[in-house]
Protein backbone atom coordinates (compact mmCIF):
# COMPACT_ATOMS: atom_id res chain seq x y z
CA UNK A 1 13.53 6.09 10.42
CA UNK A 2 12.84 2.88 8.62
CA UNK A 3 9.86 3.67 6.20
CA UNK A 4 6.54 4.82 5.96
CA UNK A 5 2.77 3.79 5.32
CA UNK A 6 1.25 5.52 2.67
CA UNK A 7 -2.12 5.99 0.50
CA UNK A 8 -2.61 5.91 -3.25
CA UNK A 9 -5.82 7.56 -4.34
CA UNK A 10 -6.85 6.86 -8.32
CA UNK A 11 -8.09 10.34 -8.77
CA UNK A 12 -10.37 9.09 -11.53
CA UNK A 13 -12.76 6.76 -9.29
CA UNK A 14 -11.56 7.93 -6.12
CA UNK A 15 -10.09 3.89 -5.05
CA UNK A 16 -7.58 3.76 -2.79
CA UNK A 17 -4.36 1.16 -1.46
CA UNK A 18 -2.93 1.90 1.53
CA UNK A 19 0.79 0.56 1.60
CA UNK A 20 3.90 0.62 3.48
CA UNK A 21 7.38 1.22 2.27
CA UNK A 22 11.01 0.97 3.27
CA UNK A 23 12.86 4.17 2.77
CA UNK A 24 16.11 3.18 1.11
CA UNK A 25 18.62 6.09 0.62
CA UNK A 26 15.85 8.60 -0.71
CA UNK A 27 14.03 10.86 1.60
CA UNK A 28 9.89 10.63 1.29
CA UNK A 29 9.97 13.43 -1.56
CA UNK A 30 12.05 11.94 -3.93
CA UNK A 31 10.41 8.42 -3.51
CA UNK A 32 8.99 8.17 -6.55
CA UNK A 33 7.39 4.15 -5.05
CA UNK A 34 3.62 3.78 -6.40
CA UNK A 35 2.73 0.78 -4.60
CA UNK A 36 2.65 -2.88 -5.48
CA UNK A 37 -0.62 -4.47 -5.05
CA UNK A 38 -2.20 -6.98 -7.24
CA UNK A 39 -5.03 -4.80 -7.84
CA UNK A 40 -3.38 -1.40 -7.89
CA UNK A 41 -1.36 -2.14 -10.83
CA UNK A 42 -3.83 -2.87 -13.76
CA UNK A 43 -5.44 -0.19 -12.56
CA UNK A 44 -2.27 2.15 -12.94
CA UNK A 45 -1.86 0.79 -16.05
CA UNK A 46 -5.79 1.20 -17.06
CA UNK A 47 -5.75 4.83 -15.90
CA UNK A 48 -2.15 5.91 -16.07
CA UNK A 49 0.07 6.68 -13.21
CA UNK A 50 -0.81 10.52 -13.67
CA UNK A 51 -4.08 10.04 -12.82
CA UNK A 52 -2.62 8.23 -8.86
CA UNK A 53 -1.46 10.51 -6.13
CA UNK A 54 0.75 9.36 -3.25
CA UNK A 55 0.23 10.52 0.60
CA UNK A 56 1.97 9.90 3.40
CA UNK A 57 -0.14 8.80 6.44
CA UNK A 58 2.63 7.85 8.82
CA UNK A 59 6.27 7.22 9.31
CA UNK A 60 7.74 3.87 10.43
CA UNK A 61 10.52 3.11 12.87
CA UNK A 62 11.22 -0.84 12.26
CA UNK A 63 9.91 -3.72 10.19
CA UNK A 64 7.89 -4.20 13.01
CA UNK A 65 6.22 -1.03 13.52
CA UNK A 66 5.40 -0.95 9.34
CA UNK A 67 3.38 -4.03 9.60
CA UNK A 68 1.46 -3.09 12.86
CA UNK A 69 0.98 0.20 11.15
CA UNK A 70 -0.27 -1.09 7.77
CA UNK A 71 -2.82 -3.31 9.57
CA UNK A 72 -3.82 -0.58 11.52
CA UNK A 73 -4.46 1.70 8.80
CA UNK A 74 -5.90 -1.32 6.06
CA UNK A 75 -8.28 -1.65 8.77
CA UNK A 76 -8.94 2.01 9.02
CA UNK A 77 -9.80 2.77 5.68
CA UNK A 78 -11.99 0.11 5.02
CA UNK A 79 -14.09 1.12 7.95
CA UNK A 80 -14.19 3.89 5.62
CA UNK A 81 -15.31 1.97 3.02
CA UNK A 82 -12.12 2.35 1.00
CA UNK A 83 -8.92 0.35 0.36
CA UNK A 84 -10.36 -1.15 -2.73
CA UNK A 85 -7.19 -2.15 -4.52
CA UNK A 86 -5.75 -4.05 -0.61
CA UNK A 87 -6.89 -7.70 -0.95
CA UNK A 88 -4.71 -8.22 2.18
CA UNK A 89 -5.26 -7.43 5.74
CA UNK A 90 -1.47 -5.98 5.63
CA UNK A 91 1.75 -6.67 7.74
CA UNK A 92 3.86 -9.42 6.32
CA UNK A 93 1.12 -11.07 4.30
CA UNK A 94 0.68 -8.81 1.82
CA UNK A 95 1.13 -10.93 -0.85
CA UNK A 96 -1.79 -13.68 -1.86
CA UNK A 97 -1.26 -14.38 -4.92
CA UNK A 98 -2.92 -17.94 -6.13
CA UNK A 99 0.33 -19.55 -5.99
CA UNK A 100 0.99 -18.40 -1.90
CA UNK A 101 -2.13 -20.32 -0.66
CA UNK A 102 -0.17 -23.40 -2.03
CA UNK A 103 2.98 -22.53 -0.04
CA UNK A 104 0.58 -22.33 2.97
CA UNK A 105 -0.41 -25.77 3.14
């Protein structure tokens, strides 16, 4: 088992990150991980962590199979309508922040 791709829910407006996650040396129930996102974070901070709830949507076998899966499921929920607090599509470029678009060029 490498990971797992999860979903926070702010159970105060209902706005949701979908993630993924490497599982360390703790098993899923004592990962106490709330997510990273750019977006996600104010917000924990605006509403307090109590107020966030952490599910599991899938497990994840290798680095690989996390990214695939995160896209997969990014893509899912905003079908939905949801995955406010992604600003990513998922997979390995998660993270675009102002100062990555300079990297890129």
């Amino acid at each position: 088992m490498y990971g797992y791709i999860y979903l926070i829910l702010n159970k105060v407006n209902g706005h949701t990150y979908v993630g993924k996650h490497k599982l360390y040396d703790k098993k899923w129930n004592e990962d106490d991980y709330m997510g990273s996102g750019i977006k996600l974070k104010p917000a924990q901070e605006k509403y307090g962590i109590e107020n966030f709830e952490k599910f599991l949507i899938t497990w994840t076998y290798s680095e690989e199979d996390a990214c695939e899966k995160e896209k997969f499921w990014i893509a899912e929920y905003r079908r939905r309508g949801k995955a406010e607090y992604n600003i990513a599509d998922g997979g390995d470029g998660g993270n675009i922040a102002p100062w990555t678009e300079e990297r890129k060029k």
